[in-house]
PDB file of N, CA and C in Angstrom:
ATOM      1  N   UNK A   1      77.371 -26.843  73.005  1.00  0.00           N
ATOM      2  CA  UNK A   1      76.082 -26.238  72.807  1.00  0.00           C
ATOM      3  C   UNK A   1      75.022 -27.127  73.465  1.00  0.00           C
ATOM      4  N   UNK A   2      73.962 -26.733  73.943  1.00  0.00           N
ATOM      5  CA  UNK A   2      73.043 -27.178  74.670  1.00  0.00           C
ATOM      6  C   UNK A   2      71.993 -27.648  73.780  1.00  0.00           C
ATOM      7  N   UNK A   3      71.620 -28.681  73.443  1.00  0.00           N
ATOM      8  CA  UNK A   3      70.735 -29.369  72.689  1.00  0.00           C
ATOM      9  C   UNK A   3      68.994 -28.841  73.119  1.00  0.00           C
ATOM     10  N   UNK A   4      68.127 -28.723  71.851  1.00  0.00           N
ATOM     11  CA  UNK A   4      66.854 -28.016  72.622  1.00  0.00           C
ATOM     12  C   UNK A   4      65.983 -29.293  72.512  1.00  0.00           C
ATOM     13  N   UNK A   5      65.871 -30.290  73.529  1.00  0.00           N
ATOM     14  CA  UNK A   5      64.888 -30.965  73.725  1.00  0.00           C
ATOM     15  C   UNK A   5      63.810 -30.890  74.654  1.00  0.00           C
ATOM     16  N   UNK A   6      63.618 -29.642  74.991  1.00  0.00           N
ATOM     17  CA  UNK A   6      61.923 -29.596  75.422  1.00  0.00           C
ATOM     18  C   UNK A   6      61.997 -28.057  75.160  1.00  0.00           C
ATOM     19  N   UNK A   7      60.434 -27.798  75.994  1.00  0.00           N
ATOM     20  CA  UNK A   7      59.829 -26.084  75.576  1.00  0.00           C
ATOM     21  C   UNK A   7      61.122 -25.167  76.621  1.00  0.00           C
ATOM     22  N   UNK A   8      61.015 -24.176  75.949  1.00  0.00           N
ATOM     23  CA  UNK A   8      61.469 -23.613  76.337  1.00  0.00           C
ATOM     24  C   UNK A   8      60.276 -21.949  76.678  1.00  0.00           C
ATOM     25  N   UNK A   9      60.184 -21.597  77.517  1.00  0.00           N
ATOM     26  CA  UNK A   9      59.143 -20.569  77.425  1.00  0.00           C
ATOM     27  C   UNK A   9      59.463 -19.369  78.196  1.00  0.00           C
ATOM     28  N   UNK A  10      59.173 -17.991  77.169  1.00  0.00           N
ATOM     29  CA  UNK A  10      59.518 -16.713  77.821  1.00  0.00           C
ATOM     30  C   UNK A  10      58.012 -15.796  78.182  1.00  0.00           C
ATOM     31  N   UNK A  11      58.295 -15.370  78.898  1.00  0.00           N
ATOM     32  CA  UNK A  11      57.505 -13.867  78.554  1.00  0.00           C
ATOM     33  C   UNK A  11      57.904 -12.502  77.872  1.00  0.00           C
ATOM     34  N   UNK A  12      57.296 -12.038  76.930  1.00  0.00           N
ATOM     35  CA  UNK A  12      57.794 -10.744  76.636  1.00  0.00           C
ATOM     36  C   UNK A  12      56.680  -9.654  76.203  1.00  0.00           C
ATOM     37  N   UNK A  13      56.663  -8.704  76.189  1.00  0.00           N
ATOM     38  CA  UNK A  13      55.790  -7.367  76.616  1.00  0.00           C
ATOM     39  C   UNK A  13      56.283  -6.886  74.884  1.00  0.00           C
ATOM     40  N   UNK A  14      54.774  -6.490  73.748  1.00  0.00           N
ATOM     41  CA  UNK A  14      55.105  -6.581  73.095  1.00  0.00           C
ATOM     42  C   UNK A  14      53.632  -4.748  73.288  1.00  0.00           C
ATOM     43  N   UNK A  15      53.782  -4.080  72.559  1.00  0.00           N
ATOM     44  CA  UNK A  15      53.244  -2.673  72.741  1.00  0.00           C
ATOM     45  C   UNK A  15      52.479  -2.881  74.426  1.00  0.00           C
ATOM     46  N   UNK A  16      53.187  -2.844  75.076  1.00  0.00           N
ATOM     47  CA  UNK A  16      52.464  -2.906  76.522  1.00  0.00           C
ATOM     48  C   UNK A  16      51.499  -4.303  76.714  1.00  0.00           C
ATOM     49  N   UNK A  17      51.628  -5.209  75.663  1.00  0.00           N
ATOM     50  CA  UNK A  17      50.737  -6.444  75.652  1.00  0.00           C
ATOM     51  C   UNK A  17      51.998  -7.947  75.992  1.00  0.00           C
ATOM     52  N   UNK A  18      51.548  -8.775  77.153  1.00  0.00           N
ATOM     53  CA  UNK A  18      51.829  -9.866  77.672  1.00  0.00           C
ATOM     54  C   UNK A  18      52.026 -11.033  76.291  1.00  0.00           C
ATOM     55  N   UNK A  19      53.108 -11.677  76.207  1.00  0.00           N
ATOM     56  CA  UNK A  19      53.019 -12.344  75.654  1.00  0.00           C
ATOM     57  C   UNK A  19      53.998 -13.457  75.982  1.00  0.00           C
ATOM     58  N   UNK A  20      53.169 -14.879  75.657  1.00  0.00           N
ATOM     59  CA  UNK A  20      54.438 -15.966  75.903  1.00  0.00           C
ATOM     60  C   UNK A  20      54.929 -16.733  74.669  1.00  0.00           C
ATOM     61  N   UNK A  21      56.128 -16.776  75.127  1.00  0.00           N
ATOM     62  CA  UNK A  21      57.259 -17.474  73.047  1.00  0.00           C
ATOM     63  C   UNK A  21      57.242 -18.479  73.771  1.00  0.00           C
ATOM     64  N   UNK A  22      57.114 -19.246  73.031  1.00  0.00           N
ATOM     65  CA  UNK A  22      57.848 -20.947  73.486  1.00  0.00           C
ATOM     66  C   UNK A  22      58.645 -21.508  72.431  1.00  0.00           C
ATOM     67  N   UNK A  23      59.729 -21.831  72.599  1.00  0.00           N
ATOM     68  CA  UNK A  23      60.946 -22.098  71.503  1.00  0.00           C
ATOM     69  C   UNK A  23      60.823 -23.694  72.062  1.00  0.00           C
ATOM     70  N   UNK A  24      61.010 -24.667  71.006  1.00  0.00           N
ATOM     71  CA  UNK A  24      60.922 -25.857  71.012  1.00  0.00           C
ATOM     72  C   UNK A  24      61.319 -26.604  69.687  1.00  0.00           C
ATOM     73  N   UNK A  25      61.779 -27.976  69.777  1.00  0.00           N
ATOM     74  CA  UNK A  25      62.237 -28.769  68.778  1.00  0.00           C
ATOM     75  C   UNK A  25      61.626 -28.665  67.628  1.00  0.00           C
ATOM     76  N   UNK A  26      60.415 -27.945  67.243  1.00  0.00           N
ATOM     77  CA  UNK A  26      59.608 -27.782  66.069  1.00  0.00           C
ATOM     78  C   UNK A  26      58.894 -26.961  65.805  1.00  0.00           C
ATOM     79  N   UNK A  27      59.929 -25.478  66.550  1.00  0.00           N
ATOM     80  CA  UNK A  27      59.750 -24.224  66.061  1.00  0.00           C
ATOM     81  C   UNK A  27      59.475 -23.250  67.178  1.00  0.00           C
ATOM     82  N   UNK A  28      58.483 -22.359  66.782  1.00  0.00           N
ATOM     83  CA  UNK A  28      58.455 -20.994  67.657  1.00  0.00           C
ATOM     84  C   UNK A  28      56.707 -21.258  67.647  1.00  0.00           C
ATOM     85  N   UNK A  29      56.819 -20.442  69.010  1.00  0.00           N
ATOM     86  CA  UNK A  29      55.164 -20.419  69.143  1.00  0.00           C
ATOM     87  C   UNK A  29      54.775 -18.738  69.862  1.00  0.00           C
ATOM     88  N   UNK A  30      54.246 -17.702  69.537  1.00  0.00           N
ATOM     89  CA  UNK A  30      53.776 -16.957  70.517  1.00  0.00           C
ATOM     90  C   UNK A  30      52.503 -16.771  69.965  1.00  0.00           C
ATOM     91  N   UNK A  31      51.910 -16.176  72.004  1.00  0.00           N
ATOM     92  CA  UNK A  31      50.817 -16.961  72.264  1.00  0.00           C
ATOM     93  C   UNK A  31      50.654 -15.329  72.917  1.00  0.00           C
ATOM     94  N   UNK A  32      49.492 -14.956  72.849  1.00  0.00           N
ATOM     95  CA  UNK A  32      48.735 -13.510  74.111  1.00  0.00           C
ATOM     96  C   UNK A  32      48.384 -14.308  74.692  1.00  0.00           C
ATOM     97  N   UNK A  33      48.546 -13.715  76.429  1.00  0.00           N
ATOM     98  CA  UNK A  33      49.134 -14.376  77.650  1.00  0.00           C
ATOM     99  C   UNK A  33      47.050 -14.147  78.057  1.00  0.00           C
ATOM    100  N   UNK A  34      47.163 -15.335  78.329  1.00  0.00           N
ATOM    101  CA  UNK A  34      45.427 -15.956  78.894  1.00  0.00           C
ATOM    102  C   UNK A  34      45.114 -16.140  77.536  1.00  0.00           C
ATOM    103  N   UNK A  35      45.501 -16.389  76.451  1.00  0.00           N
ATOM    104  CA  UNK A  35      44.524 -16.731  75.401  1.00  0.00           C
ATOM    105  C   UNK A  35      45.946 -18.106  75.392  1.00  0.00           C
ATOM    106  N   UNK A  36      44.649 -18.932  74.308  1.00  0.00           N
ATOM    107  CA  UNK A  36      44.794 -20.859  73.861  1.00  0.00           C
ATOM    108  C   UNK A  36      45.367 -20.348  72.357  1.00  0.00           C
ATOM    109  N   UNK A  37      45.156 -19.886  71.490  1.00  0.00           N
ATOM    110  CA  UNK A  37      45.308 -20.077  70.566  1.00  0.00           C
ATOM    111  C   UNK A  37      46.770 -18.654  69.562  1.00  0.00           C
ATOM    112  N   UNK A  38      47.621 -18.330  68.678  1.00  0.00           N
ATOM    113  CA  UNK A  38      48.612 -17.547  68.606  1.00  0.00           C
ATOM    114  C   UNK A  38      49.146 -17.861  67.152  1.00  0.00           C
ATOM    115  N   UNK A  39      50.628 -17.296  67.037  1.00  0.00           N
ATOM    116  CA  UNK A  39      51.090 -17.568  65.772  1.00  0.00           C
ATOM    117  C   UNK A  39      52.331 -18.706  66.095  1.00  0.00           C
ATOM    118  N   UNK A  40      52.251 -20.005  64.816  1.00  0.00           N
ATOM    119  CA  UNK A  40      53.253 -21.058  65.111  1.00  0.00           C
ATOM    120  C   UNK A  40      54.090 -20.740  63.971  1.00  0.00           C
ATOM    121  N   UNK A  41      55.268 -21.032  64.408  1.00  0.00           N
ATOM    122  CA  UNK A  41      56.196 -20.984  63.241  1.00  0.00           C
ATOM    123  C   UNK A  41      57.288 -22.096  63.169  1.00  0.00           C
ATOM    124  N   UNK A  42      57.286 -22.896  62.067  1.00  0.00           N
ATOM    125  CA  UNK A  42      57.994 -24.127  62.114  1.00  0.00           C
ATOM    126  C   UNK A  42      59.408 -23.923  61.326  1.00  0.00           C
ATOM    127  N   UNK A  43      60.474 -24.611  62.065  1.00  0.00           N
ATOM    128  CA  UNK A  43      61.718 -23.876  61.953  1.00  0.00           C
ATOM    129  C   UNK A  43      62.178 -24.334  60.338  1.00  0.00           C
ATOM    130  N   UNK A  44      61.630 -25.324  59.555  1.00  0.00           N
ATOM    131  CA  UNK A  44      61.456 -25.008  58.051  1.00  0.00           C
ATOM    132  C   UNK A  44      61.294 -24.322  57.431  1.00  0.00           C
ATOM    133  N   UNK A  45      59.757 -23.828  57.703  1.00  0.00           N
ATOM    134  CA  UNK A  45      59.229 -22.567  56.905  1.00  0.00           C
ATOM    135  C   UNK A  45      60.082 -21.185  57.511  1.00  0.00           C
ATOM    136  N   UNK A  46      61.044 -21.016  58.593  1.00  0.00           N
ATOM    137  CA  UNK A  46      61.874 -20.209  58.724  1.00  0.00           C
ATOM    138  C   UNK A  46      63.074 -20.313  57.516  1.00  0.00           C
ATOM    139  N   UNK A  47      63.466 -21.719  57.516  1.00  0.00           N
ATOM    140  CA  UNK A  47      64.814 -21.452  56.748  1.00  0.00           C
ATOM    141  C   UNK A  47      64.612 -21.652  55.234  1.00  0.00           C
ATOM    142  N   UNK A  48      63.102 -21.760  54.717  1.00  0.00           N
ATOM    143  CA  UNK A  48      63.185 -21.990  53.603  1.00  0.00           C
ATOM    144  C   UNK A  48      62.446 -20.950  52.876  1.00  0.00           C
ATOM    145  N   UNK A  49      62.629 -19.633  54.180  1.00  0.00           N
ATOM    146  CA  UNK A  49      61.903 -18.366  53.185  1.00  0.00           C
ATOM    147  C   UNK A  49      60.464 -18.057  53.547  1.00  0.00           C
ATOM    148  N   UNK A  50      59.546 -19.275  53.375  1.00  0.00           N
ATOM    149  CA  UNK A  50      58.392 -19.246  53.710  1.00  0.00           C
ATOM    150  C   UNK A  50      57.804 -18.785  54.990  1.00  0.00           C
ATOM    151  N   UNK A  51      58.389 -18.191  56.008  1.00  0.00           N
ATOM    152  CA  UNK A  51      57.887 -17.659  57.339  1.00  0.00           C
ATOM    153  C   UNK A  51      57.625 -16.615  57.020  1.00  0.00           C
ATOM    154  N   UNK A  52      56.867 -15.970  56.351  1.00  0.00           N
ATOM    155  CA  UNK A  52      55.785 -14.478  56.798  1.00  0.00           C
ATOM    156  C   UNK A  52      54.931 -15.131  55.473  1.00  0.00           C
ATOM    157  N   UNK A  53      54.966 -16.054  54.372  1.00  0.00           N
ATOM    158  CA  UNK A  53      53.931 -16.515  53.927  1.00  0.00           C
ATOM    159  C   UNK A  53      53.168 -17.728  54.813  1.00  0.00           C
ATOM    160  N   UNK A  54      53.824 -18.275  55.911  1.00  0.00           N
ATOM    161  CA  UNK A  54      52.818 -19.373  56.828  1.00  0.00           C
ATOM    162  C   UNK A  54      52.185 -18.582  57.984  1.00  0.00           C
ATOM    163  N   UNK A  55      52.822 -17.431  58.385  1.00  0.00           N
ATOM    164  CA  UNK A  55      52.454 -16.571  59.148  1.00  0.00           C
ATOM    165  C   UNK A  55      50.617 -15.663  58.563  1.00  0.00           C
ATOM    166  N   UNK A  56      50.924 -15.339  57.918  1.00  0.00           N
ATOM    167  CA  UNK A  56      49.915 -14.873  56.842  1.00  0.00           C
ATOM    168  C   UNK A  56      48.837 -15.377  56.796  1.00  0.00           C
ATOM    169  N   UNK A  57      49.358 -16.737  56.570  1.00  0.00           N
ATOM    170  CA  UNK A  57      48.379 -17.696  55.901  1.00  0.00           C
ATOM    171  C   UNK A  57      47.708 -18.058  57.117  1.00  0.00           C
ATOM    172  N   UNK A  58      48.316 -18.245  58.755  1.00  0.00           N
ATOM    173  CA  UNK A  58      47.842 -18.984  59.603  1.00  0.00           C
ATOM    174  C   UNK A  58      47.235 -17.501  59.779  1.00  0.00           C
ATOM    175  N   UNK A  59      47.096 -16.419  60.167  1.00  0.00           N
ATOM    176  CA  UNK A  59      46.614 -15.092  60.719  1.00  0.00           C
ATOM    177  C   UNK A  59      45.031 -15.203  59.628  1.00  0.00           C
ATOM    178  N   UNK A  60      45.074 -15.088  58.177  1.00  0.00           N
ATOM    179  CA  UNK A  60      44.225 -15.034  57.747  1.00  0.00           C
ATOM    180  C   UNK A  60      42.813 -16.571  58.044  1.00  0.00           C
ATOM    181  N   UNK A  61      43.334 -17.593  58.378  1.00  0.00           N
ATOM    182  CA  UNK A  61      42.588 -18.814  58.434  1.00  0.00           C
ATOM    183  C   UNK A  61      41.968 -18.692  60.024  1.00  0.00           C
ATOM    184  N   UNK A  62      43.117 -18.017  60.989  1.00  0.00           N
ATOM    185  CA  UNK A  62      42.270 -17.280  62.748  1.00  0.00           C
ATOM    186  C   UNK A  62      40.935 -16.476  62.152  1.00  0.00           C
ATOM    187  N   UNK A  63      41.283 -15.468  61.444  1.00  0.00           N
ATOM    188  CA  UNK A  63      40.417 -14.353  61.250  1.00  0.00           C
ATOM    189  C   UNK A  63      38.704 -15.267  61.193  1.00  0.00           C
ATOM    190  N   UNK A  64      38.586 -16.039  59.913  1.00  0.00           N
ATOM    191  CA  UNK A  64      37.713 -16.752  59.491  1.00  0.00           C
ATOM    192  C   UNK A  64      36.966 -17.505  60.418  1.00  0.00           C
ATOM    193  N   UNK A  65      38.273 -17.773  61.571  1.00  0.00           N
ATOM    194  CA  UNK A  65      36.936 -19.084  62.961  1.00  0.00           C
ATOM    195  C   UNK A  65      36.360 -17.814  63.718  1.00  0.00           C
ATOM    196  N   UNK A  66      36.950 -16.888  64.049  1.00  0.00           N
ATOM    197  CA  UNK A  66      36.498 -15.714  65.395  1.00  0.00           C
ATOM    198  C   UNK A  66      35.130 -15.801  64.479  1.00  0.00           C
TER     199      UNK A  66
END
């Protein structure tokens, strides 16, 4: 098996919208393609259940800076 020590980065087309994943040693990242900022997901809060409550939580705390 191939060990994941750096980014790894895709593009994928999500309702007709650009988007880039980046899979890396400390989780998942997608990002809308020309924008800085997206949803992170740390491969903990994946295996310990908590990924759509950090998801949530990070979506509701974006809302608040715009």
């Amino acid at each position: 098996m191939t060990p994941l020590d750096k980014p790894l980065r895709r593009e994928v087309a999500i309702d007709d919208v650009l988007y880039t994943l980046t899979i890396d040693p400390d989780g998942l990242t997608l990002v809308e393609k020309g924008k800085r900022k997206g949803i992170v997901l740390a491969w903990n809060d994946l295996l310990s259940g908590d990924a759509g409550l950090a998801a949530a939580l990070q979506a509701s705390t974006e809302e608040k800076t715009r």
